[in-house]
Each structure stands twice: as structure tokens, then as C-alpha cells.
PDB file of N, CA and C in Angstrom:
ATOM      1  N   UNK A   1      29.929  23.873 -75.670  1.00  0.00           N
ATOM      2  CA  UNK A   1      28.794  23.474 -74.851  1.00  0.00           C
ATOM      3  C   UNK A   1      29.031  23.959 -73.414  1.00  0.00           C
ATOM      4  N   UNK A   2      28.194  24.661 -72.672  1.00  0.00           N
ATOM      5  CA  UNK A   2      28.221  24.924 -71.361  1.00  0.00           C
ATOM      6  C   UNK A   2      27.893  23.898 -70.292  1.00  0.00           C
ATOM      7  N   UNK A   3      28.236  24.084 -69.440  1.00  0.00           N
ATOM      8  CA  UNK A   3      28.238  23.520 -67.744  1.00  0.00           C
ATOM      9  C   UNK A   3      26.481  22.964 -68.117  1.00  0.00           C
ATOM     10  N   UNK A   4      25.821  24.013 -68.209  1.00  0.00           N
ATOM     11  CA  UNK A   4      24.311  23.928 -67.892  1.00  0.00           C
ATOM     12  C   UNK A   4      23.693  22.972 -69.371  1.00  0.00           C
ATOM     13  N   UNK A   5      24.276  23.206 -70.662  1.00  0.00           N
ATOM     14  CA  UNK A   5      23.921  22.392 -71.462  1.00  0.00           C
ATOM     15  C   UNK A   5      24.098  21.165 -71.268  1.00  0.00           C
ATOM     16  N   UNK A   6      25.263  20.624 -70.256  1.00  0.00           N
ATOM     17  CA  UNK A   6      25.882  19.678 -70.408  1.00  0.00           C
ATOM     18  C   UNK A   6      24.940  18.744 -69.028  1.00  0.00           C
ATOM     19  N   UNK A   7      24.712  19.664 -68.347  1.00  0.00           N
ATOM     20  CA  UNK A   7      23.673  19.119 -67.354  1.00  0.00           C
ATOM     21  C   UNK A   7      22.225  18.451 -67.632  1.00  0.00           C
ATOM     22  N   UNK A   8      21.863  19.384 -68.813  1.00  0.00           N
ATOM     23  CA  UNK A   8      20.399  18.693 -69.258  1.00  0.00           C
ATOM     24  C   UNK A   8      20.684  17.710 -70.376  1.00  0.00           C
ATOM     25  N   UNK A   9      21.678  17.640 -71.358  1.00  0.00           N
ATOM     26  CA  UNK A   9      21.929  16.043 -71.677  1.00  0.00           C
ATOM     27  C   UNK A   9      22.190  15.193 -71.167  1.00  0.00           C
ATOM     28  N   UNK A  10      22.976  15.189 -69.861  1.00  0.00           N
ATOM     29  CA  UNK A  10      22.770  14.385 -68.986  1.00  0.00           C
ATOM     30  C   UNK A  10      21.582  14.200 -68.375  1.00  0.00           C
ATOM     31  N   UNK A  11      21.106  14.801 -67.654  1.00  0.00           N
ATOM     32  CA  UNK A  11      20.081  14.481 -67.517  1.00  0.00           C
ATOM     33  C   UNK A  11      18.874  13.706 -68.246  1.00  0.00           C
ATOM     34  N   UNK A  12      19.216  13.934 -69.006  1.00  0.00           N
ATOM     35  CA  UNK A  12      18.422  13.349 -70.117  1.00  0.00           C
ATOM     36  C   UNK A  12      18.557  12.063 -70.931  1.00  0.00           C
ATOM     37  N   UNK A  13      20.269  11.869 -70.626  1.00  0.00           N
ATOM     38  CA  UNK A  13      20.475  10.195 -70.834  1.00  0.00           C
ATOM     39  C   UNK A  13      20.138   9.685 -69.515  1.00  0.00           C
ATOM     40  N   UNK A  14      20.120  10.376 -68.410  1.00  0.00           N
ATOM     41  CA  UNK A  14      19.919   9.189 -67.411  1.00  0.00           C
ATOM     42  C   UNK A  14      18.203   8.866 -67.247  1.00  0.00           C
ATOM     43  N   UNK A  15      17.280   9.763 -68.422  1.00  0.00           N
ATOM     44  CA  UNK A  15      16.145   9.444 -68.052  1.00  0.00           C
ATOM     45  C   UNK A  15      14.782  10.523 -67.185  1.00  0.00           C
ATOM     46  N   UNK A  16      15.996  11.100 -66.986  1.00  0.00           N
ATOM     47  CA  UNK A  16      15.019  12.600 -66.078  1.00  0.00           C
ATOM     48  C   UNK A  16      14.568  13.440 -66.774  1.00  0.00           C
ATOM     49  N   UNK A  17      13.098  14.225 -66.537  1.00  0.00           N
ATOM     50  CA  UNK A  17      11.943  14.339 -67.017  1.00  0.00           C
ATOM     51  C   UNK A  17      12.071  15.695 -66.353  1.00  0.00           C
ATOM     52  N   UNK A  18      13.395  16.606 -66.762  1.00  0.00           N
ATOM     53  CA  UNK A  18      12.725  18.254 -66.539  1.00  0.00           C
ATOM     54  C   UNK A  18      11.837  18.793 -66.781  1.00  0.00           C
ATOM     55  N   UNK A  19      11.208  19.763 -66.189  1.00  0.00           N
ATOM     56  CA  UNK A  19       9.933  20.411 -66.442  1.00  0.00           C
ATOM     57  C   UNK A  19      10.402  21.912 -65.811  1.00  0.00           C
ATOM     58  N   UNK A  20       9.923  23.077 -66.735  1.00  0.00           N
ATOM     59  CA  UNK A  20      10.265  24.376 -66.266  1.00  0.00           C
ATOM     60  C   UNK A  20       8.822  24.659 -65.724  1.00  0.00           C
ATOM     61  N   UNK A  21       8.363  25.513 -64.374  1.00  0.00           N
ATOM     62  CA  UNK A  21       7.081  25.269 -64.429  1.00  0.00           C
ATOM     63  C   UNK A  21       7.277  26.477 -63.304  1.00  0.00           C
ATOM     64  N   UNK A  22       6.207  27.010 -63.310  1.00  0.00           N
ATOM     65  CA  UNK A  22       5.779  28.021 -61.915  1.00  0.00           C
ATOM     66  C   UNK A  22       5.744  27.467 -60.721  1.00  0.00           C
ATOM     67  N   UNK A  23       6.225  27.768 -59.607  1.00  0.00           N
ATOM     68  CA  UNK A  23       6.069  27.499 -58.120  1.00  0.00           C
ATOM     69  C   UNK A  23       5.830  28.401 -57.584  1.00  0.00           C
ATOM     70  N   UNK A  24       4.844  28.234 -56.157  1.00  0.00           N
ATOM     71  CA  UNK A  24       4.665  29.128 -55.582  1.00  0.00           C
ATOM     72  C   UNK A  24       5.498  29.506 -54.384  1.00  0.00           C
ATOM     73  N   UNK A  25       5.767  28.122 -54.073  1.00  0.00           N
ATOM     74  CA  UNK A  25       6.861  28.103 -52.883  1.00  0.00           C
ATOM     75  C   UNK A  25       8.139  27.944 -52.956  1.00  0.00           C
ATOM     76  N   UNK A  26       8.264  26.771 -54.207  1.00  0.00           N
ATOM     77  CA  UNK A  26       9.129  26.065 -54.140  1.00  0.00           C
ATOM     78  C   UNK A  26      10.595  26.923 -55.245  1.00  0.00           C
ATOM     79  N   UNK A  27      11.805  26.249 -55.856  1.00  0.00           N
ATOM     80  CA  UNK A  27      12.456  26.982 -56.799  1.00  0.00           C
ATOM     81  C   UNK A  27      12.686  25.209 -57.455  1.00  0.00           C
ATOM     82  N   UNK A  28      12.793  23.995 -57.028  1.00  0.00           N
ATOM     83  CA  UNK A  28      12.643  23.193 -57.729  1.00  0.00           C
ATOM     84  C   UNK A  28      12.598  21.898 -56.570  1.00  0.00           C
ATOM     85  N   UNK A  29      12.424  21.089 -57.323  1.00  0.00           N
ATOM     86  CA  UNK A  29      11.774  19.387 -56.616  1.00  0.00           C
ATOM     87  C   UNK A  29      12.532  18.389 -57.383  1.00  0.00           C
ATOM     88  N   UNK A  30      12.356  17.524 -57.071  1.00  0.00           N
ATOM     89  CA  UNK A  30      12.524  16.306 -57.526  1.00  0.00           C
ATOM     90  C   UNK A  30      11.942  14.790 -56.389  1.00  0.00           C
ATOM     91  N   UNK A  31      11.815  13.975 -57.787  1.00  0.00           N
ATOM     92  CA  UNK A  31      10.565  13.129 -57.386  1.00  0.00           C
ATOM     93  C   UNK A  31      11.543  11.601 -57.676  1.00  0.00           C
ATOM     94  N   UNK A  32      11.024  10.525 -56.555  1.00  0.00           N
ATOM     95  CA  UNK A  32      12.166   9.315 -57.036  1.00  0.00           C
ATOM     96  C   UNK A  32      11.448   8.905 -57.870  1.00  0.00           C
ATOM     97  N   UNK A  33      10.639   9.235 -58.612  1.00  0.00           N
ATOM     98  CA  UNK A  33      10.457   8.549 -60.511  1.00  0.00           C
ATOM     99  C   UNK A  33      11.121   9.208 -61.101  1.00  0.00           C
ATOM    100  N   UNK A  34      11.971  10.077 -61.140  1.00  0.00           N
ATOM    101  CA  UNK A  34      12.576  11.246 -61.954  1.00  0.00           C
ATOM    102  C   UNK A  34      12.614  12.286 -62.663  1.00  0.00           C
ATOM    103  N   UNK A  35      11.346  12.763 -62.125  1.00  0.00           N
ATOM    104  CA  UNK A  35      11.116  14.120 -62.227  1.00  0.00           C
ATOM    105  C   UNK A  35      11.767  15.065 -61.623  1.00  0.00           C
ATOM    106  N   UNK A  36      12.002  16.688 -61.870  1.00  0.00           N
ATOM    107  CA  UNK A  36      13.236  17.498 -61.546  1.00  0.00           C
ATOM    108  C   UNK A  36      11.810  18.816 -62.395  1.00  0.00           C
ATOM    109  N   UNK A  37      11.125  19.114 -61.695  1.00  0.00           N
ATOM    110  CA  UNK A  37      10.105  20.423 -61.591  1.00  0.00           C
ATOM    111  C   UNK A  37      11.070  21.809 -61.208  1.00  0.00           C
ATOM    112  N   UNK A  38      11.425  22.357 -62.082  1.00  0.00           N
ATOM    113  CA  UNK A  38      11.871  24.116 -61.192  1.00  0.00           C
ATOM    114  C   UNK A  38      11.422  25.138 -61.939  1.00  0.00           C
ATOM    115  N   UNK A  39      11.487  26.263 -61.285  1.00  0.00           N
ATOM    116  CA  UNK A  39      10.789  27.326 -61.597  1.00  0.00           C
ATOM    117  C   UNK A  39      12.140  28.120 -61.626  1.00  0.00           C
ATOM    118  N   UNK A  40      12.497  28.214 -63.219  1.00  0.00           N
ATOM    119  CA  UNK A  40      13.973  29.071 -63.368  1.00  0.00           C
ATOM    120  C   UNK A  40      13.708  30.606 -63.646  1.00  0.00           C
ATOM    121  N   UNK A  41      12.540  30.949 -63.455  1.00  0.00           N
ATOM    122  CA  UNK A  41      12.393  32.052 -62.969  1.00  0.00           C
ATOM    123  C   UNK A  41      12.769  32.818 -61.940  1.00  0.00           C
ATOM    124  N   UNK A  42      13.106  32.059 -60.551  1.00  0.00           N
ATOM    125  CA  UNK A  42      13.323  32.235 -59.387  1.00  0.00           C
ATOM    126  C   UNK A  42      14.894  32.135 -59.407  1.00  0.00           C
ATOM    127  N   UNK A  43      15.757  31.836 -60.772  1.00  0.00           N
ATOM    128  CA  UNK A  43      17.088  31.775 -60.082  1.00  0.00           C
ATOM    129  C   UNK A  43      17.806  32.895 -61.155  1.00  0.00           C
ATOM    130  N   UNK A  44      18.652  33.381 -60.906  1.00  0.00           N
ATOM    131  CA  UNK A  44      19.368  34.798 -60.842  1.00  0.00           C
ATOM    132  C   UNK A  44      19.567  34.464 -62.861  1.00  0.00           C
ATOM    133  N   UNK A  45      20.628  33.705 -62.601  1.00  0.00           N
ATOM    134  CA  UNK A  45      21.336  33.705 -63.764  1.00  0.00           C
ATOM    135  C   UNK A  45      21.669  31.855 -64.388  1.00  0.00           C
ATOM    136  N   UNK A  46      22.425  31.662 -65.585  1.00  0.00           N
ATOM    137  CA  UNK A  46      22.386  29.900 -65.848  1.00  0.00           C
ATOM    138  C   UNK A  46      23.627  29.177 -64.137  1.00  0.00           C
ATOM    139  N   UNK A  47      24.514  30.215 -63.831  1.00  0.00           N
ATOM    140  CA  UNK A  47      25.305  29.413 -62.978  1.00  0.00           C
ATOM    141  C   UNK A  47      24.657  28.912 -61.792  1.00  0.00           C
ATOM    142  N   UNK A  48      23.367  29.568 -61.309  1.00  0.00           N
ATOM    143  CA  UNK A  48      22.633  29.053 -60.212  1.00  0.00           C
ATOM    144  C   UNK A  48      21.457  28.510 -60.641  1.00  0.00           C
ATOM    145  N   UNK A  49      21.342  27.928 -61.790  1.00  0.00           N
ATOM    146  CA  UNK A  49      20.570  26.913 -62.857  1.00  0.00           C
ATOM    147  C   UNK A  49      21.239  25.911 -62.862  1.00  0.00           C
ATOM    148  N   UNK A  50      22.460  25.826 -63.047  1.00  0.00           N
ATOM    149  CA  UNK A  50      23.512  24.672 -62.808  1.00  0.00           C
ATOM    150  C   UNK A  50      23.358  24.132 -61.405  1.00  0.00           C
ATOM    151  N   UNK A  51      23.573  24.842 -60.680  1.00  0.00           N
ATOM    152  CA  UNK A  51      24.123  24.808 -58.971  1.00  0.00           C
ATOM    153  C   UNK A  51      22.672  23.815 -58.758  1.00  0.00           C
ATOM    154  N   UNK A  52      21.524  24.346 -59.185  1.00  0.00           N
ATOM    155  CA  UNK A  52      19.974  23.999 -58.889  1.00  0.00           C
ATOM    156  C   UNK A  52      20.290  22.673 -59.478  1.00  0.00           C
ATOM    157  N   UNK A  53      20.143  22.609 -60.705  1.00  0.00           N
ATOM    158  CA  UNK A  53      19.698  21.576 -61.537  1.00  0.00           C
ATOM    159  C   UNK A  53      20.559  20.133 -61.321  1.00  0.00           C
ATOM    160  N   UNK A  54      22.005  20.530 -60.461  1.00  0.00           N
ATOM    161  CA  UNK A  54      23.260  19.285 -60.415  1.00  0.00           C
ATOM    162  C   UNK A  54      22.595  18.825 -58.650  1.00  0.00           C
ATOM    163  N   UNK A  55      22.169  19.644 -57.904  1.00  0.00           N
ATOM    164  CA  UNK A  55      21.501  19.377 -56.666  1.00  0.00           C
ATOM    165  C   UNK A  55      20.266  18.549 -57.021  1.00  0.00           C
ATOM    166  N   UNK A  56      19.560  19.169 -57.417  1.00  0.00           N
ATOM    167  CA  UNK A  56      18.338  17.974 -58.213  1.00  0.00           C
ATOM    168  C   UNK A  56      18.295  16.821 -58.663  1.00  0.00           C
ATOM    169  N   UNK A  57      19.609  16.665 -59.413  1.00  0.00           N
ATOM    170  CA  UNK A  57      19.849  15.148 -59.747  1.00  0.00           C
ATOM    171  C   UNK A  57      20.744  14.399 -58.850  1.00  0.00           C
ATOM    172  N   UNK A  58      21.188  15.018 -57.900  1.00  0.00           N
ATOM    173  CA  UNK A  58      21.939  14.420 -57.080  1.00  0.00           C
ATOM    174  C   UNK A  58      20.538  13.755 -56.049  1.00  0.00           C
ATOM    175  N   UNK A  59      19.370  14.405 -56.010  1.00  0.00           N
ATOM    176  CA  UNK A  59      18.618  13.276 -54.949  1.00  0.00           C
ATOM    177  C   UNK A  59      17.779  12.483 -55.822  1.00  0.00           C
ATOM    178  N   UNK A  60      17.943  12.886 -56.869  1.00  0.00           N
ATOM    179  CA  UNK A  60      16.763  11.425 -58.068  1.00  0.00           C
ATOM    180  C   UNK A  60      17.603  10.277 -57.842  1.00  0.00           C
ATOM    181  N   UNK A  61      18.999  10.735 -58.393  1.00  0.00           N
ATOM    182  CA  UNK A  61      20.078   9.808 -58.468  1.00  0.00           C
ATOM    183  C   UNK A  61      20.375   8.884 -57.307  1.00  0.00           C
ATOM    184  N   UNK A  62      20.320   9.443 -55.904  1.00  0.00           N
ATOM    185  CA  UNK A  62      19.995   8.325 -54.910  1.00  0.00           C
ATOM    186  C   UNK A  62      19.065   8.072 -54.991  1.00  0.00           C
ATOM    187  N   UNK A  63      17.817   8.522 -55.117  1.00  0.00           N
ATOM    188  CA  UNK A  63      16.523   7.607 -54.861  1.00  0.00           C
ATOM    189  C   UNK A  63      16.263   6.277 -55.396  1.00  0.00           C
ATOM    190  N   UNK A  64      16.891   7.131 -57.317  1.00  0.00           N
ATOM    191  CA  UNK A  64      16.643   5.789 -58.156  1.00  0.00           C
ATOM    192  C   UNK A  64      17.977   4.536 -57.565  1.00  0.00           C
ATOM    193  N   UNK A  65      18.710   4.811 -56.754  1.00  0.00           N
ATOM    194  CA  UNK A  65      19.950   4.094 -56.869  1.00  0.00           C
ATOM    195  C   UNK A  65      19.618   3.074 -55.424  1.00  0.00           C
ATOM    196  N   UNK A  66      18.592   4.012 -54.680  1.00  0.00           N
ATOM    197  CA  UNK A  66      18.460   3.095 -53.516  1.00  0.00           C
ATOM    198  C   UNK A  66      17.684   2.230 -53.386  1.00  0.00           C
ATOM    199  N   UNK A  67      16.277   2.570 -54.022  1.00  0.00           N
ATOM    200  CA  UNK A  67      15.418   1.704 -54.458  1.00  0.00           C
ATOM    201  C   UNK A  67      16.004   0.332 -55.427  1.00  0.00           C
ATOM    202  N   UNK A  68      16.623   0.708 -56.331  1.00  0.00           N
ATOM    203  CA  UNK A  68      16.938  -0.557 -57.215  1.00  0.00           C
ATOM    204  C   UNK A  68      18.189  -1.431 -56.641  1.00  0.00           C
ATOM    205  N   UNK A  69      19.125  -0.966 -55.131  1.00  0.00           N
ATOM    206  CA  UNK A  69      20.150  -1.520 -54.885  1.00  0.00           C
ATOM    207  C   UNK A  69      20.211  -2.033 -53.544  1.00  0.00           C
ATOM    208  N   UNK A  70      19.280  -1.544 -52.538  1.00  0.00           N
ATOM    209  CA  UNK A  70      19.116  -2.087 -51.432  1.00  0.00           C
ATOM    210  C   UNK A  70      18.447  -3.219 -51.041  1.00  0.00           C
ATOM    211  N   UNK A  71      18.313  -3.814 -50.035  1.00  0.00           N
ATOM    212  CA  UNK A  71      17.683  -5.300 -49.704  1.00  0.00           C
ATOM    213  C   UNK A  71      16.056  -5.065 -49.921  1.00  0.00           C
ATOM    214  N   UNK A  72      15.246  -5.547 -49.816  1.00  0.00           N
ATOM    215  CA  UNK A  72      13.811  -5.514 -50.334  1.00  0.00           C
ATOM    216  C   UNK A  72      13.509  -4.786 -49.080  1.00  0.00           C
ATOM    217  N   UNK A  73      13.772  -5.148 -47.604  1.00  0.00           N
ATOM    218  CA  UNK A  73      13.266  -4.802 -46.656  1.00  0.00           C
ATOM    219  C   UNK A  73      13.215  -3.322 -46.081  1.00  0.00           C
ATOM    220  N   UNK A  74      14.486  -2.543 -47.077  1.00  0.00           N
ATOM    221  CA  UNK A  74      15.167  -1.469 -47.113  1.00  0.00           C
ATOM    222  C   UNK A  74      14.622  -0.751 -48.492  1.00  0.00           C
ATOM    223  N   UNK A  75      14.338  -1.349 -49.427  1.00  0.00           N
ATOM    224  CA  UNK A  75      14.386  -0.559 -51.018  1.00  0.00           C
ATOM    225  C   UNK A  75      13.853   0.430 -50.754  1.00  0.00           C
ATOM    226  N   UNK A  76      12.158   0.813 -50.207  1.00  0.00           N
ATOM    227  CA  UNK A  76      11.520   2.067 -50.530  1.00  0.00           C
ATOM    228  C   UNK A  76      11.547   3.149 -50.154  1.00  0.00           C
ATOM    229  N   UNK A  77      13.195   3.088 -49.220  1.00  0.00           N
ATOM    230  CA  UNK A  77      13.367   4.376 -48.849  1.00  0.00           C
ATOM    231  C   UNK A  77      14.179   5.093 -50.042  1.00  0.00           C
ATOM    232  N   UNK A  78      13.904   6.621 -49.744  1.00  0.00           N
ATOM    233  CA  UNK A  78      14.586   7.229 -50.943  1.00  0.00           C
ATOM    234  C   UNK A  78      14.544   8.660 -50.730  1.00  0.00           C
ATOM    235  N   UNK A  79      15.136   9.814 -50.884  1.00  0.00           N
ATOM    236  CA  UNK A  79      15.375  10.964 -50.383  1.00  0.00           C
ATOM    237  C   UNK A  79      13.928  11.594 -50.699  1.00  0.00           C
ATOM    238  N   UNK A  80      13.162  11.992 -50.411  1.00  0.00           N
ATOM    239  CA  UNK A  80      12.034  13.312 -50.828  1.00  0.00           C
ATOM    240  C   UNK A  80      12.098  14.348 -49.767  1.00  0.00           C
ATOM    241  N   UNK A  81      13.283  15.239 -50.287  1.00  0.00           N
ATOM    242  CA  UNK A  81      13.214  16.484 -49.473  1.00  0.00           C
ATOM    243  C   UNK A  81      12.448  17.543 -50.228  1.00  0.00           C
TER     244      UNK A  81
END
């Protein structure tokens, strides 16, 4: 199993909702419901599919982590870069 296989089963136990999709601007997103949108068209080869796809879940992964762990007054912040 590769780096990159091993990324989208993960991903996928934690719940995240890849989508391969065209962008015009973008090369990928992610959304704090857990969506992870990229356009792997735009990246060279699988090692900068990896590089993409482990960056991607690294800001779902705070979002979902800040929302469900911070004080109420604090919860709805959450990364959307």
C-alpha cells in the first residue's frame, strides 16, 4: 500500500468526503464539515497528491477538533484558508 493509498483510507475513517473536481483557481480546499475538493490534475505526480492531500486534512482536522473542543464562546472558529 502506498503513502497516498494510505492517506485516502484514512481519510476516509476519519469521515472526509474527497472529491476530485476541476478548479479554476484553486488546486484544493477544504471545508470544516469535511470536505477536501482538489483538482489532481493540477499536481505533477502521486508524491505532491500526498504532500496536497496530508495538508488538507491537516486544516479539516483542526477545524473539526476546534469546534467540538473549545469553550462555546470560542467553538466557531476554525481554519478556512
Amino acid at each position: 500500500m502506498t503513502h497516498l493509498q494510505r492517506l485516502y483510507e484514512t481519510a476516509d475513517g476519519l469521515g472526509l468526503q474527497i472529491c476530485h473536481l476541476p478548479m479554476e483557481r484553486l488546486t484544493a480546499i477544504s471545508t470544516p464539515d469535511g470536505f477536501i475538493g482538489m483538482d489532481v490534475n493540477k499536481l505533477e505526480d502521486s508524491a505532491r497528491e500526498s504532500v496536497c492531500l496530508a495538508h488538507e486534512m491537516g486544516h479539516a482536522i483542526h477545524s473539526y477538533l476546534s469546534t467540538k473542543c473549545q469553550p462555546v464562546i470560542d467553538h466557531d472558529y476554525v481554519i478556512f484558508v
